[in-house]
PDB file of N, CA and C in Angstrom:
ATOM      1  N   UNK A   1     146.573  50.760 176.271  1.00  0.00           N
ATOM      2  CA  UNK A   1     145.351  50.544 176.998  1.00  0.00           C
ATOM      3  C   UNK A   1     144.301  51.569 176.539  1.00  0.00           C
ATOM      4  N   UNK A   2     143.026  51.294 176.286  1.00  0.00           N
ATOM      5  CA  UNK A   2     141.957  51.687 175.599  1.00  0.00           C
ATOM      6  C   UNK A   2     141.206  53.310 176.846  1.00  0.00           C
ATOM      7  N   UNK A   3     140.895  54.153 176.507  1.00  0.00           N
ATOM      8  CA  UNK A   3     140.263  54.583 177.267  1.00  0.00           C
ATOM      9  C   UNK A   3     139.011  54.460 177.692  1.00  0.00           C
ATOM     10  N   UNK A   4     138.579  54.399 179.280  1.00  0.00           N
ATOM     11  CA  UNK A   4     137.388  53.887 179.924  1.00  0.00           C
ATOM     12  C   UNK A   4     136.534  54.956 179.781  1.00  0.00           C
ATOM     13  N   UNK A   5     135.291  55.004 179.400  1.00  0.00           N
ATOM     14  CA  UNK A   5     134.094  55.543 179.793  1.00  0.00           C
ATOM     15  C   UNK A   5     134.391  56.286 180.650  1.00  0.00           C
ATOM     16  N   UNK A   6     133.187  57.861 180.673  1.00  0.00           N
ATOM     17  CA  UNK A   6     133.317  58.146 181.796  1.00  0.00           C
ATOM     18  C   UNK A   6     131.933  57.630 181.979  1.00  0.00           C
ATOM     19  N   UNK A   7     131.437  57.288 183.334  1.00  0.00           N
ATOM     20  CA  UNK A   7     130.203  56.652 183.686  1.00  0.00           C
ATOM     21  C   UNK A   7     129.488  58.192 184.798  1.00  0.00           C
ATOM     22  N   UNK A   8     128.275  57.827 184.140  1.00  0.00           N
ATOM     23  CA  UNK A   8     127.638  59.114 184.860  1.00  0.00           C
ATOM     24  C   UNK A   8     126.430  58.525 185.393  1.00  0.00           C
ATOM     25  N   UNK A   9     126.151  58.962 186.838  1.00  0.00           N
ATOM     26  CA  UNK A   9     125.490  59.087 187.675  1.00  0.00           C
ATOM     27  C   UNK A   9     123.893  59.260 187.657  1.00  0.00           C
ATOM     28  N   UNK A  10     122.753  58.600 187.242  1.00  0.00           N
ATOM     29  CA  UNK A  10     121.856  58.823 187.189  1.00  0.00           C
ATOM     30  C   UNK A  10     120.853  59.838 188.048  1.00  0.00           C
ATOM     31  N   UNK A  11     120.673  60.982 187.576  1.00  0.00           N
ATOM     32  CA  UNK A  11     119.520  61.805 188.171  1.00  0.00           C
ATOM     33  C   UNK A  11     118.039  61.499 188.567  1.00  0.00           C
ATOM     34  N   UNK A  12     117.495  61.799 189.695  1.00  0.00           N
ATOM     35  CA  UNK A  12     115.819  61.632 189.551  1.00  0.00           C
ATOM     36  C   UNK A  12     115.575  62.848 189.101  1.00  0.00           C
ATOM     37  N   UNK A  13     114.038  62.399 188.420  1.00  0.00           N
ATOM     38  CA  UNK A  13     113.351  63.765 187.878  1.00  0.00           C
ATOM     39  C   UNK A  13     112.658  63.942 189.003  1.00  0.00           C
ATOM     40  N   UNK A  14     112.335  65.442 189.116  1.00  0.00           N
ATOM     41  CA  UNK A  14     112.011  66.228 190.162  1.00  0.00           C
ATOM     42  C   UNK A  14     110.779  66.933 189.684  1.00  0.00           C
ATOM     43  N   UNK A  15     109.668  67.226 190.473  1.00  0.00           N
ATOM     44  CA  UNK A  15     108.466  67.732 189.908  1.00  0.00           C
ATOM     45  C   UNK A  15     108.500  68.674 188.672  1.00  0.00           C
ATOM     46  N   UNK A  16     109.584  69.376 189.391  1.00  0.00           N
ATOM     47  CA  UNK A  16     110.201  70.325 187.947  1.00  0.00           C
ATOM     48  C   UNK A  16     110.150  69.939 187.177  1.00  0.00           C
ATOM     49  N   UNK A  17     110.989  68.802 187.209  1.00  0.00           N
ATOM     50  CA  UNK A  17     111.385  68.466 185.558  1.00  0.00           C
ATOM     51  C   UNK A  17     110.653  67.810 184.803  1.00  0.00           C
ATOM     52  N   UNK A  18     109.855  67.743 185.255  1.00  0.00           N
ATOM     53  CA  UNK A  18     108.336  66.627 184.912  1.00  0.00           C
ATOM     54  C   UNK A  18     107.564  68.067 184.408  1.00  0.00           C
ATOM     55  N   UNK A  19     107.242  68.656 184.924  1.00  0.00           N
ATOM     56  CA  UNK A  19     106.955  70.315 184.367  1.00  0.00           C
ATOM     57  C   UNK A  19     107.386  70.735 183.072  1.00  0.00           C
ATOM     58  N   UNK A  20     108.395  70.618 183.346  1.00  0.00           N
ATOM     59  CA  UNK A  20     109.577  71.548 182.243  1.00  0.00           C
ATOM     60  C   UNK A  20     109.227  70.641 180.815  1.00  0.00           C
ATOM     61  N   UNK A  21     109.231  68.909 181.325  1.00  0.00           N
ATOM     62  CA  UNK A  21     109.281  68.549 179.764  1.00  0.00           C
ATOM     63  C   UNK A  21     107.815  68.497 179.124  1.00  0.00           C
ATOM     64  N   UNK A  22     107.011  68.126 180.401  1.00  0.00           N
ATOM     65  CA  UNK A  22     105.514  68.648 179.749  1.00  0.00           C
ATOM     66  C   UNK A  22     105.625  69.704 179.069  1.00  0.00           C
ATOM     67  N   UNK A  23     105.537  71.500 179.473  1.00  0.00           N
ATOM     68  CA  UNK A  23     105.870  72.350 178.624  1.00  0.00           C
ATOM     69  C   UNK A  23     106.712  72.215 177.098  1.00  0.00           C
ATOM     70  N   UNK A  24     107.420  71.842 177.698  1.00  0.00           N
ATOM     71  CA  UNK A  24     108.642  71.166 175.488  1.00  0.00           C
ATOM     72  C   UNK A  24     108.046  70.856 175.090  1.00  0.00           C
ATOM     73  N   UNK A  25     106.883  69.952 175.468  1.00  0.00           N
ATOM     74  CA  UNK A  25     106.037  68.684 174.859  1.00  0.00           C
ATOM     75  C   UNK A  25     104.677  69.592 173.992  1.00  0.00           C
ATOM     76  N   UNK A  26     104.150  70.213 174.938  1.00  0.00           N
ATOM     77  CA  UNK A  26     103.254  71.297 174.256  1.00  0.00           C
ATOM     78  C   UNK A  26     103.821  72.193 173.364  1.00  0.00           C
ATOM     79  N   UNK A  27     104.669  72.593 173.547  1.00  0.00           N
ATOM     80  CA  UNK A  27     105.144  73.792 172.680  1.00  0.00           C
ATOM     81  C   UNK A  27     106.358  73.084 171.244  1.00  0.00           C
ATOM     82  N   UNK A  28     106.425  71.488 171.519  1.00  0.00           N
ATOM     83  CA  UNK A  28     107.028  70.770 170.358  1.00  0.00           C
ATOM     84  C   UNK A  28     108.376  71.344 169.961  1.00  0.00           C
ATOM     85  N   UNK A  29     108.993  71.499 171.400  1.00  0.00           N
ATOM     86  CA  UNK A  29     110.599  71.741 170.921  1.00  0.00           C
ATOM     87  C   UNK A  29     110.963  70.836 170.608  1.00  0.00           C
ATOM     88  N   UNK A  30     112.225  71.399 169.873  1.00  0.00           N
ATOM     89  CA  UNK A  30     113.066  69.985 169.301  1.00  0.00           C
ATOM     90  C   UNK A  30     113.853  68.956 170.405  1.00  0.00           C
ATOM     91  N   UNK A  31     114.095  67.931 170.524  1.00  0.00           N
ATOM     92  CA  UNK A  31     114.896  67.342 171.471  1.00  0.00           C
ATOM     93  C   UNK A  31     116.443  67.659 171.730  1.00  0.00           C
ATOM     94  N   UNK A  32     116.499  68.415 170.446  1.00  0.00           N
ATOM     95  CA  UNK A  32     118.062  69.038 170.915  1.00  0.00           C
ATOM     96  C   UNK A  32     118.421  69.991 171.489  1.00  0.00           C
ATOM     97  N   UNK A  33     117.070  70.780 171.290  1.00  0.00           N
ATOM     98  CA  UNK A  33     117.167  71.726 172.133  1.00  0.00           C
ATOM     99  C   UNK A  33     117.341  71.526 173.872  1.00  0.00           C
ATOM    100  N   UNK A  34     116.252  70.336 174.203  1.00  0.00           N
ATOM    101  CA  UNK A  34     115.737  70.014 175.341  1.00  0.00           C
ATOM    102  C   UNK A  34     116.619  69.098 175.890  1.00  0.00           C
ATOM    103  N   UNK A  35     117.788  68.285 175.190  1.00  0.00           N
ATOM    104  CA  UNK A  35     118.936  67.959 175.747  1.00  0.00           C
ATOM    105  C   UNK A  35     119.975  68.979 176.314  1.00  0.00           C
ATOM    106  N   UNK A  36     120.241  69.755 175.674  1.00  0.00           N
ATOM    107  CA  UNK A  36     121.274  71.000 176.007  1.00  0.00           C
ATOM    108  C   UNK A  36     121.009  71.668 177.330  1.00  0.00           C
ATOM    109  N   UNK A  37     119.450  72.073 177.319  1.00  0.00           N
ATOM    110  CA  UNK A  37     118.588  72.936 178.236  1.00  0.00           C
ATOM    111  C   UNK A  37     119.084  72.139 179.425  1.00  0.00           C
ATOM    112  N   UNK A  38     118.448  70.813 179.760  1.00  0.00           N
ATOM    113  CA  UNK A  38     118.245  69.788 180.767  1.00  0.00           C
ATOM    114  C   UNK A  38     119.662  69.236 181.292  1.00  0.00           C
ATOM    115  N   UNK A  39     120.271  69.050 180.276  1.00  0.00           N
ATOM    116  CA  UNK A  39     121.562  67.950 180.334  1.00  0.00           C
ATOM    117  C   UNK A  39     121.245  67.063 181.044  1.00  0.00           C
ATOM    118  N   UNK A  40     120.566  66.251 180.050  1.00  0.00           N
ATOM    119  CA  UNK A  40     120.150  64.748 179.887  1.00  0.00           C
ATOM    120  C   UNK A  40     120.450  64.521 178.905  1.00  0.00           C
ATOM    121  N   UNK A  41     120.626  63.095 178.695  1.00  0.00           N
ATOM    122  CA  UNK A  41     120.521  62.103 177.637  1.00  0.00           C
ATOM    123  C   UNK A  41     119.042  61.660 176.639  1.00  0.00           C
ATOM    124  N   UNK A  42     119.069  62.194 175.236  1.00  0.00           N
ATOM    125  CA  UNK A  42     118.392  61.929 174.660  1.00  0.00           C
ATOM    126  C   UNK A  42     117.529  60.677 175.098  1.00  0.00           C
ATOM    127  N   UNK A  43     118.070  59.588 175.059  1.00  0.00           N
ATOM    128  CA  UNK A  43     117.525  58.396 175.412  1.00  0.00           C
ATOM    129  C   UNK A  43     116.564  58.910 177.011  1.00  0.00           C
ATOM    130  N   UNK A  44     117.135  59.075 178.027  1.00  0.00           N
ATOM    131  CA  UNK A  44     116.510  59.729 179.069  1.00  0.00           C
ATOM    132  C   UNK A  44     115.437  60.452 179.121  1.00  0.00           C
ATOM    133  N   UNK A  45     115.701  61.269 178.621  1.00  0.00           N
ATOM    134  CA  UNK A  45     113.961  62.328 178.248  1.00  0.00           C
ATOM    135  C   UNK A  45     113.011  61.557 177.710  1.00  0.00           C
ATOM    136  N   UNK A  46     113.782  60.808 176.214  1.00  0.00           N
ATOM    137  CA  UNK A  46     112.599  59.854 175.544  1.00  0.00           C
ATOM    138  C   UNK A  46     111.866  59.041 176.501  1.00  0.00           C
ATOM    139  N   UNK A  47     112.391  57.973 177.226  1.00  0.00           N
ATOM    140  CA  UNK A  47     112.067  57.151 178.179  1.00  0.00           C
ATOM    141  C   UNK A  47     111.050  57.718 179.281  1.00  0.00           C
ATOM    142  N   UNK A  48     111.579  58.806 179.728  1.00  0.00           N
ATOM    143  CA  UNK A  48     110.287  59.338 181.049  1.00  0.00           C
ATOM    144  C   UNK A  48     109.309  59.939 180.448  1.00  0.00           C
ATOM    145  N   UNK A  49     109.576  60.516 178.932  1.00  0.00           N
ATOM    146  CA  UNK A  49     108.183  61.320 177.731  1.00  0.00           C
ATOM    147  C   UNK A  49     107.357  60.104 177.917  1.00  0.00           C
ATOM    148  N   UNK A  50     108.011  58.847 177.821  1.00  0.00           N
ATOM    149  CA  UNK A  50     107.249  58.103 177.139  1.00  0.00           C
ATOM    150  C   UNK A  50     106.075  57.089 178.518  1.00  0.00           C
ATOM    151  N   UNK A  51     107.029  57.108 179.674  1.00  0.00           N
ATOM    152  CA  UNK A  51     106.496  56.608 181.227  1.00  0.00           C
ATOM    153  C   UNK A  51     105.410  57.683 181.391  1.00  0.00           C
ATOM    154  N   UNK A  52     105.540  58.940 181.340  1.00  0.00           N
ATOM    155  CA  UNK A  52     104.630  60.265 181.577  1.00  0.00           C
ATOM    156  C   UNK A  52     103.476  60.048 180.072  1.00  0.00           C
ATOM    157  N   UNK A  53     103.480  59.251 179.263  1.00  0.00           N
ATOM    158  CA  UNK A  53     102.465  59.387 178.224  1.00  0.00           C
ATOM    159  C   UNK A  53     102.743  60.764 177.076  1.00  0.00           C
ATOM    160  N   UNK A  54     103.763  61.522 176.981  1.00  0.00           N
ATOM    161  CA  UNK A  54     104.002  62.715 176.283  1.00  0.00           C
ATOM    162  C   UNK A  54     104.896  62.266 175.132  1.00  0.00           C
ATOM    163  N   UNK A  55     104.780  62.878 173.713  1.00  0.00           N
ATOM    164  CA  UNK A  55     105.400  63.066 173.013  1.00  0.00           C
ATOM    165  C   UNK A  55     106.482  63.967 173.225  1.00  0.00           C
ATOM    166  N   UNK A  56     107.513  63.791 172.392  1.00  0.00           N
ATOM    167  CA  UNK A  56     108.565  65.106 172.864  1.00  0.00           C
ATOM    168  C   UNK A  56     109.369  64.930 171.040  1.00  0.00           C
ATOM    169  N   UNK A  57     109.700  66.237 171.090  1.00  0.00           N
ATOM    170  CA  UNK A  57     110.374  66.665 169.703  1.00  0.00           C
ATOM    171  C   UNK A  57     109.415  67.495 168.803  1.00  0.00           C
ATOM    172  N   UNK A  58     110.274  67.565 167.757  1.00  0.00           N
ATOM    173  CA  UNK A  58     108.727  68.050 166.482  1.00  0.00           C
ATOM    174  C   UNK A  58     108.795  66.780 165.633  1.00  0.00           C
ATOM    175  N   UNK A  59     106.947  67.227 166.036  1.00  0.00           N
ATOM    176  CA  UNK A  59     106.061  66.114 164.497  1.00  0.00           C
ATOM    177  C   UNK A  59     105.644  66.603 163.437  1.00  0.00           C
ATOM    178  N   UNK A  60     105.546  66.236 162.938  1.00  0.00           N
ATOM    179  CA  UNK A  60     104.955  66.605 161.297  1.00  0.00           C
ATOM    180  C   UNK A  60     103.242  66.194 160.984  1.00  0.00           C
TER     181      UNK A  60
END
């Protein structure tokens, strides 16, 4: 028998964290960084960067 997923629990973002990634966003941290920091899911951050209008990562 195959092993199941573990399934994880979706977080709300909290004014904070709406804060926190604005700041990444200005200062163009990398997203790996800002996964580790947060413990979120890449996909996750991207998605609310992108609901909030913010870039996130470094651009060139």
């Amino acid at each position: 028998m195959a092993k199941q997923a573990k399934k994880i629990a979706p977080r709300e973002y909290t004014r904070a964290d709406v804060k926190e990634l604005r700041a990444h966003s200005k200062a163009k941290t990398p997203i790996a960084k800002i996964v580790k920091q947060t413990k979120r899911t890449e996909g996750s951050l991207r998605q609310k960067a992108r609901r909030l209008g913010i870039r996130l990562g470094h651009r060139r």
